[in-house]
C-alpha atoms as a PDB file:
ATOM      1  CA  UNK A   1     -38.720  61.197 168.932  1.00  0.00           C
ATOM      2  CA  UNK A   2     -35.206  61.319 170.301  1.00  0.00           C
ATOM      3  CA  UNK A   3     -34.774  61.955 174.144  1.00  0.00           C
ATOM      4  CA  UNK A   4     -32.912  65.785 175.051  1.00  0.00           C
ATOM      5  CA  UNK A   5     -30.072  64.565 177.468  1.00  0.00           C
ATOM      6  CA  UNK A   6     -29.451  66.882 180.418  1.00  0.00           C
ATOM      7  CA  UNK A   7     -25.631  68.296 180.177  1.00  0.00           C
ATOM      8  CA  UNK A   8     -25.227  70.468 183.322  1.00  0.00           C
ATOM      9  CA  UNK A   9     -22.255  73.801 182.949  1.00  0.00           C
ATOM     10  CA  UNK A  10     -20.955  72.800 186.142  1.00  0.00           C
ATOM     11  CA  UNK A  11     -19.572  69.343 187.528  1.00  0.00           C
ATOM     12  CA  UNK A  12     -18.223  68.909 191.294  1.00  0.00           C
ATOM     13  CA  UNK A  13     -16.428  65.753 191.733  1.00  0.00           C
ATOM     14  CA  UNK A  14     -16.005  65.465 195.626  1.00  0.00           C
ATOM     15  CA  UNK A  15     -13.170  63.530 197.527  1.00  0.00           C
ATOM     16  CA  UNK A  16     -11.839  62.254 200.660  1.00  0.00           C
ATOM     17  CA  UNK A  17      -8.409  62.888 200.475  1.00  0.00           C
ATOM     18  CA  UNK A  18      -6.143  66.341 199.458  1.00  0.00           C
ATOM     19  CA  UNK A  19      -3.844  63.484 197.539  1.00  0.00           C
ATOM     20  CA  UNK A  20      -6.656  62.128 195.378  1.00  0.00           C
ATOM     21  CA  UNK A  21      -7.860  65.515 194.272  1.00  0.00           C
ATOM     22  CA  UNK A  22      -4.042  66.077 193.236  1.00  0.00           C
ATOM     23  CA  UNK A  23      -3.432  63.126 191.002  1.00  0.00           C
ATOM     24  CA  UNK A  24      -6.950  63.512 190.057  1.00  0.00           C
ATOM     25  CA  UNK A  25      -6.548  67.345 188.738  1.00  0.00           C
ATOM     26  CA  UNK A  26      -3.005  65.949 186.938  1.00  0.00           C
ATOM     27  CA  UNK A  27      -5.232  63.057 185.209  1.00  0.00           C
ATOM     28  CA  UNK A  28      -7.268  66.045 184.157  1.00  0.00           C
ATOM     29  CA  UNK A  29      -4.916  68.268 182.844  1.00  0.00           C
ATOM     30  CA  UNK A  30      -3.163  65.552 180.932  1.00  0.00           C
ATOM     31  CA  UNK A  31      -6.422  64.663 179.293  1.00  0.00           C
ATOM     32  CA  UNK A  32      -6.607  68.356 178.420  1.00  0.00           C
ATOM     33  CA  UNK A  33      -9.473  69.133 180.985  1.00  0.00           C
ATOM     34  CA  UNK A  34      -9.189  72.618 182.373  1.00  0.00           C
ATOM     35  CA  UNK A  35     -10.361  72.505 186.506  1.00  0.00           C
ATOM     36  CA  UNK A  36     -12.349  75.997 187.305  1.00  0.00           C
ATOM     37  CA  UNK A  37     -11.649  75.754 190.864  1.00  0.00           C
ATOM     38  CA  UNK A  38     -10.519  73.646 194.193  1.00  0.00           C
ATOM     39  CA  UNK A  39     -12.227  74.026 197.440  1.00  0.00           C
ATOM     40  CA  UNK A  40     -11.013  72.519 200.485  1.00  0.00           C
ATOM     41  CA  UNK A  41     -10.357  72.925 203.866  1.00  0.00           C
ATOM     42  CA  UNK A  42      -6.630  74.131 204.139  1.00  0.00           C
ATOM     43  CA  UNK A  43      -3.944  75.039 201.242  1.00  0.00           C
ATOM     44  CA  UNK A  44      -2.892  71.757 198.564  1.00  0.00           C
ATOM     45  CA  UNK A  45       0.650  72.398 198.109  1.00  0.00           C
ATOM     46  CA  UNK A  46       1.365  72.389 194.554  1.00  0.00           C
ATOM     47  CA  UNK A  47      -2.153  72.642 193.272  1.00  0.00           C
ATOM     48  CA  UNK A  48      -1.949  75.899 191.469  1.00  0.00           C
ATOM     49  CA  UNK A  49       0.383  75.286 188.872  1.00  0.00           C
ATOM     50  CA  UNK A  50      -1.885  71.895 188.019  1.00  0.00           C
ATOM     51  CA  UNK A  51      -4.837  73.635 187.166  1.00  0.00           C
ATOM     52  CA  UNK A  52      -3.303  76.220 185.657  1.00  0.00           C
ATOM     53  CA  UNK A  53      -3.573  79.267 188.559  1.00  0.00           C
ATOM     54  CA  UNK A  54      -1.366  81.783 187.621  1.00  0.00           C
ATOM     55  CA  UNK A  55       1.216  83.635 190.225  1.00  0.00           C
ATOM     56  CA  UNK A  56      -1.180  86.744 191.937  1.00  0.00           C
ATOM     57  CA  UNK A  57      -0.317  89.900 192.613  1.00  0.00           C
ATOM     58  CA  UNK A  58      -0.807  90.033 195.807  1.00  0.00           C
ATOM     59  CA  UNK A  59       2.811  91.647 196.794  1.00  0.00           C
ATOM     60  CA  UNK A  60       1.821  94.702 194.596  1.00  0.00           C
ATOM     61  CA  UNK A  61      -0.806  95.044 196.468  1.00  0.00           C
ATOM     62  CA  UNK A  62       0.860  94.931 199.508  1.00  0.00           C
ATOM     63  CA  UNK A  63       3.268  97.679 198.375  1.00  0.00           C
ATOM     64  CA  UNK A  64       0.146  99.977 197.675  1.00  0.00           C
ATOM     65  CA  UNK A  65      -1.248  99.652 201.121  1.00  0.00           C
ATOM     66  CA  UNK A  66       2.005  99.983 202.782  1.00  0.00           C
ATOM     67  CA  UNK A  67       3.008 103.044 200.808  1.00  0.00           C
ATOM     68  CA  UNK A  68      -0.457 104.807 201.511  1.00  0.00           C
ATOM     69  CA  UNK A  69       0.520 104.119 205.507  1.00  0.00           C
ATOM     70  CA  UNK A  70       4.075 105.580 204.842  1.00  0.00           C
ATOM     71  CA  UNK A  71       2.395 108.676 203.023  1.00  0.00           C
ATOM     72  CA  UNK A  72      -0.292 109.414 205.813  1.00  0.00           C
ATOM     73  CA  UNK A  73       2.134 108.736 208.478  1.00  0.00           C
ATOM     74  CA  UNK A  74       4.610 111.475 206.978  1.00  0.00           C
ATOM     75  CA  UNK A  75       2.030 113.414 206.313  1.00  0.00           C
ATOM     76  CA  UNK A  76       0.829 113.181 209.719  1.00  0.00           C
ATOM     77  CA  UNK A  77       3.780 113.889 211.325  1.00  0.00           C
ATOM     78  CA  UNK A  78       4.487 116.777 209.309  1.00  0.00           C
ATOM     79  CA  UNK A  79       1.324 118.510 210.300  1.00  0.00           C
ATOM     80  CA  UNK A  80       1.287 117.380 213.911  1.00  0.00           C
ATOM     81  CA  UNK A  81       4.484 118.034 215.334  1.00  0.00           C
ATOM     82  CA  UNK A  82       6.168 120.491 212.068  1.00  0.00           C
ATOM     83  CA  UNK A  83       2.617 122.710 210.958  1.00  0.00           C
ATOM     84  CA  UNK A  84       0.464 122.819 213.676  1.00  0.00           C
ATOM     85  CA  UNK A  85       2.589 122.668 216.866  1.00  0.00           C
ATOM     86  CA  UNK A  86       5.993 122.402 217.065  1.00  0.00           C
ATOM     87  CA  UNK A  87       7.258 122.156 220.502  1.00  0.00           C
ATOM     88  CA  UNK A  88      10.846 122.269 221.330  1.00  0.00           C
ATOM     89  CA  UNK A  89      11.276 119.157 223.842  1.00  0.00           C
ATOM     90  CA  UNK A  90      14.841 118.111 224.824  1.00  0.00           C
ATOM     91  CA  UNK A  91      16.644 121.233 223.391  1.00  0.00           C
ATOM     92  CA  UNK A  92      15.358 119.320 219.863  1.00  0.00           C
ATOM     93  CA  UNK A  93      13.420 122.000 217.765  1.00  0.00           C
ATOM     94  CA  UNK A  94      11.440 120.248 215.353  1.00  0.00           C
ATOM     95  CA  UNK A  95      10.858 123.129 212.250  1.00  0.00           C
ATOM     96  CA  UNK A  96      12.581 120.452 210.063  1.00  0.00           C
ATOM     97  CA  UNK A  97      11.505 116.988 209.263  1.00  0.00           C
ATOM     98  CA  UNK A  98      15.189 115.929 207.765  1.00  0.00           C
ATOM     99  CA  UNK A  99      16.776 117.112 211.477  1.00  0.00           C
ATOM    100  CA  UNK A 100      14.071 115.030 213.404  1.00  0.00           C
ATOM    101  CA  UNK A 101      13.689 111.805 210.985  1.00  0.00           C
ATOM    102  CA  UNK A 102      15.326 109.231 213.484  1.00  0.00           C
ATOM    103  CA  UNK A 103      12.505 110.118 215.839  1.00  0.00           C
ATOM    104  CA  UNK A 104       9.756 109.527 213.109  1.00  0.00           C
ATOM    105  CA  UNK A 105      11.170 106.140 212.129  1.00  0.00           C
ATOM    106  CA  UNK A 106       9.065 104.140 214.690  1.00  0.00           C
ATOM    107  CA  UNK A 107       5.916 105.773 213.620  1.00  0.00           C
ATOM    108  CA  UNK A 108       6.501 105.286 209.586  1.00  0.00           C
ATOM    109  CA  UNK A 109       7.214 102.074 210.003  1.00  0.00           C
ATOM    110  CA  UNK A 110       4.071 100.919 212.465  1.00  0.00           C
ATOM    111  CA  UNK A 111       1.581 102.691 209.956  1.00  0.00           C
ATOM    112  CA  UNK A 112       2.810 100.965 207.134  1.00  0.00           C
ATOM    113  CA  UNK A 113       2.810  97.558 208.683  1.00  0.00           C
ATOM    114  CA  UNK A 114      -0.673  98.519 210.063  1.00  0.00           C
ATOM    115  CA  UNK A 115      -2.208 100.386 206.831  1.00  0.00           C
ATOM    116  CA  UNK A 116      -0.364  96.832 204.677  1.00  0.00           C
ATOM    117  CA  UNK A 117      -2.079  94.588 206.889  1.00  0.00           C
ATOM    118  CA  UNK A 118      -5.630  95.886 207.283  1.00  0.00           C
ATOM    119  CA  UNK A 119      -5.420  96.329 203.800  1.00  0.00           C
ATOM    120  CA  UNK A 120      -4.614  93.259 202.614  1.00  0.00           C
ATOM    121  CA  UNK A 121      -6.725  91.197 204.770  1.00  0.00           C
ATOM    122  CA  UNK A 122      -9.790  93.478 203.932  1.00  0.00           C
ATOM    123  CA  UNK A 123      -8.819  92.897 200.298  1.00  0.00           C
ATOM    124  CA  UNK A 124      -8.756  88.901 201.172  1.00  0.00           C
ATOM    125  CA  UNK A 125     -12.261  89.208 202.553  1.00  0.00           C
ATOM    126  CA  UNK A 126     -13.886  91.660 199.273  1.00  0.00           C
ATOM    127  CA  UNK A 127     -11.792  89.064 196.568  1.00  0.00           C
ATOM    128  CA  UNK A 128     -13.332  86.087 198.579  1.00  0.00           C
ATOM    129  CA  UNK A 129     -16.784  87.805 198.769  1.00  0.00           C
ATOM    130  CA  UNK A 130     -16.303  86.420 202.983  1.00  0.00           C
ATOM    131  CA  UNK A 131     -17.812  89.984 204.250  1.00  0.00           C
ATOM    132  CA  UNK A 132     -21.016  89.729 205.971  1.00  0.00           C
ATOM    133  CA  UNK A 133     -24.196  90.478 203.391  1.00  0.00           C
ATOM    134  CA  UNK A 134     -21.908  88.350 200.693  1.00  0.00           C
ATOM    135  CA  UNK A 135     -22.658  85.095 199.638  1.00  0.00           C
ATOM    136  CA  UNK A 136     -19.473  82.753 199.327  1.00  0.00           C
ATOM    137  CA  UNK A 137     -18.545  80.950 196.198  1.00  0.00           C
ATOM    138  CA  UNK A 138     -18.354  77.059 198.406  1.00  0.00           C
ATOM    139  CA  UNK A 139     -20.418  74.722 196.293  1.00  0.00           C
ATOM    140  CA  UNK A 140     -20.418  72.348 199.668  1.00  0.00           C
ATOM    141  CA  UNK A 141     -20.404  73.487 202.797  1.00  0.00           C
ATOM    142  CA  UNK A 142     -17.888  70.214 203.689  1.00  0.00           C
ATOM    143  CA  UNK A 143     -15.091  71.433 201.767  1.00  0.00           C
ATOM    144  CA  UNK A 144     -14.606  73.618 205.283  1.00  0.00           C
ATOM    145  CA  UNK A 145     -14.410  70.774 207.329  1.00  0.00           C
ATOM    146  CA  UNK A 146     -13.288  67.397 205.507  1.00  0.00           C
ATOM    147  CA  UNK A 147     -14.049  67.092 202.007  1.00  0.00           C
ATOM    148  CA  UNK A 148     -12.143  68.386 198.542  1.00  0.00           C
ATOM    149  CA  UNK A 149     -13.907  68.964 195.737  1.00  0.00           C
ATOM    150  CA  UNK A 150     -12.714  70.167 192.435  1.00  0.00           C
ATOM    151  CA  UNK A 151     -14.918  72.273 190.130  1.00  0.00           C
ATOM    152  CA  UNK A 152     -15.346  71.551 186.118  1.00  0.00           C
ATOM    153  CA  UNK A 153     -16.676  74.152 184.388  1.00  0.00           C
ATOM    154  CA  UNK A 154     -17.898  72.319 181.188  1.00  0.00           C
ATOM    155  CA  UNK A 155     -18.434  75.464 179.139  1.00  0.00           C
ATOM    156  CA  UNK A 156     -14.304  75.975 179.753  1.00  0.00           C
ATOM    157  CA  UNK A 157     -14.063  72.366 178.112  1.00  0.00           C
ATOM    158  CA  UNK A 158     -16.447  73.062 175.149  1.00  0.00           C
ATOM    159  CA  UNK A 159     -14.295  69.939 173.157  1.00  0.00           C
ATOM    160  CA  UNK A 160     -14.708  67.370 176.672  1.00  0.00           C
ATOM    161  CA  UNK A 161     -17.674  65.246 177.444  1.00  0.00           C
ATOM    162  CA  UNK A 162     -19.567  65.200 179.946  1.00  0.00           C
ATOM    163  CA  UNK A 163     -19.454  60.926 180.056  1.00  0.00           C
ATOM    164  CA  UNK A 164     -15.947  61.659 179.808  1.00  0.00           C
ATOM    165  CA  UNK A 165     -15.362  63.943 182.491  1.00  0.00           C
ATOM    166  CA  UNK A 166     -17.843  61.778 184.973  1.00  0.00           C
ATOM    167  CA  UNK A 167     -15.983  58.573 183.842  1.00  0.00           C
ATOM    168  CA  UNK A 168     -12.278  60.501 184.675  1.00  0.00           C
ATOM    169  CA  UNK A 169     -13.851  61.719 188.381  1.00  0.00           C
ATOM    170  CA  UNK A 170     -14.729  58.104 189.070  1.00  0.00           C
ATOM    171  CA  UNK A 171     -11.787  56.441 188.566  1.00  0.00           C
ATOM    172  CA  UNK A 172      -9.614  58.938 190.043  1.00  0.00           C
ATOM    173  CA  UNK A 173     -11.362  58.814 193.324  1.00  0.00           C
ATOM    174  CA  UNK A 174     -14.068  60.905 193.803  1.00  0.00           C
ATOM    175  CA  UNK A 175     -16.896  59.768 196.431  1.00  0.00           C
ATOM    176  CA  UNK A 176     -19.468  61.504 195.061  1.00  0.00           C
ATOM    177  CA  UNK A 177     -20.384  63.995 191.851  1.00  0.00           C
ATOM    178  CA  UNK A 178     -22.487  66.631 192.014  1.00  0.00           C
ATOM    179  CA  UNK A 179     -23.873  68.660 189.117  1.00  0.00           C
ATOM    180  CA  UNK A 180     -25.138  72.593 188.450  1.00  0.00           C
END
């Protein structure tokens, strides 16, 4: 009777050092292992285009949320001081929105900052699942404080081993290896 060898779907190779991980996800790569994901305490410069992250779209996002701010703040304007009452202050009638545009400038521009910004970082925080009821993707709660660990997803590498893949964590450094 021959023995059924466990072969977890996920591998976590934890290290030390940001610089490891690096050369360690380019050892990877040039074995033709694709890395799932990299967790660690602040940003590896350089990190996405060696595992393969693509460019996001983050500024078109950006655009949406500050172009919804620019809307509702024209639109706000228009009904507050054009619609609903206009007020003649300064010898400055305002029953145009062309004639009084300088005035409105200030106002477009803080709502769009303010409508980009929320947006965005309430995007970062739904994308991250980081709100509170959500449970974060961190396979280790260290990779917030001092450890970086790099994520194998061996159904992604249906042609690697999983000897292989231990064996390639090992000698590039990892300090431990953790499995799912």
């Amino acid at each position: 009777m021959s023995e059924v060898k466990y072969n977890p779907s996920i591998i976590y190779g934890i290290f030390d050092d940001d610089d490891d991980l690096l050369q360690s996800a380019k050892v990877f790569r040039a074995n033709r292992i694709s890395v799932a994901n990299v967790y660690s305490p602040f940003p590896i410069h350089g990190i996405d285009p060696v595992i393969g992250h693509k460019r996001t779209n983050v500024s078109v996002a950006a655009f949406v949320f500050g172009a919804t701010g620019f809307s509702l703040a024209v639109l706000m304007i228009w009904y507050m001081l054009i619609s609903d009452w206009p007020i003649n202050v300064g010898g400055k009638p305002n029953w145009t929105f062309a004639a009084n545009f300088p005035a409105f400038v200030p106002v477009l521009f803080e709502s769009t900052v303010f409508c980009a910004a929320h947006g965005m970082s309430i995007t970062y925080l739904l994308l991250n699942r980081l709100l509170p009821g959500f449970n974060p993707r961190n396979p280790d709660p260290r990779s917030t404080d001092d450890k970086f660990i790099m994520e194998i997803n061996m159904s992604d590498n249906w042609d690697a081993k999983y000897d292989e893949v231990v064996y390639l964590l090992k000698q590039t450094g990892a300090s431990e290896i953790k499995e799912r």
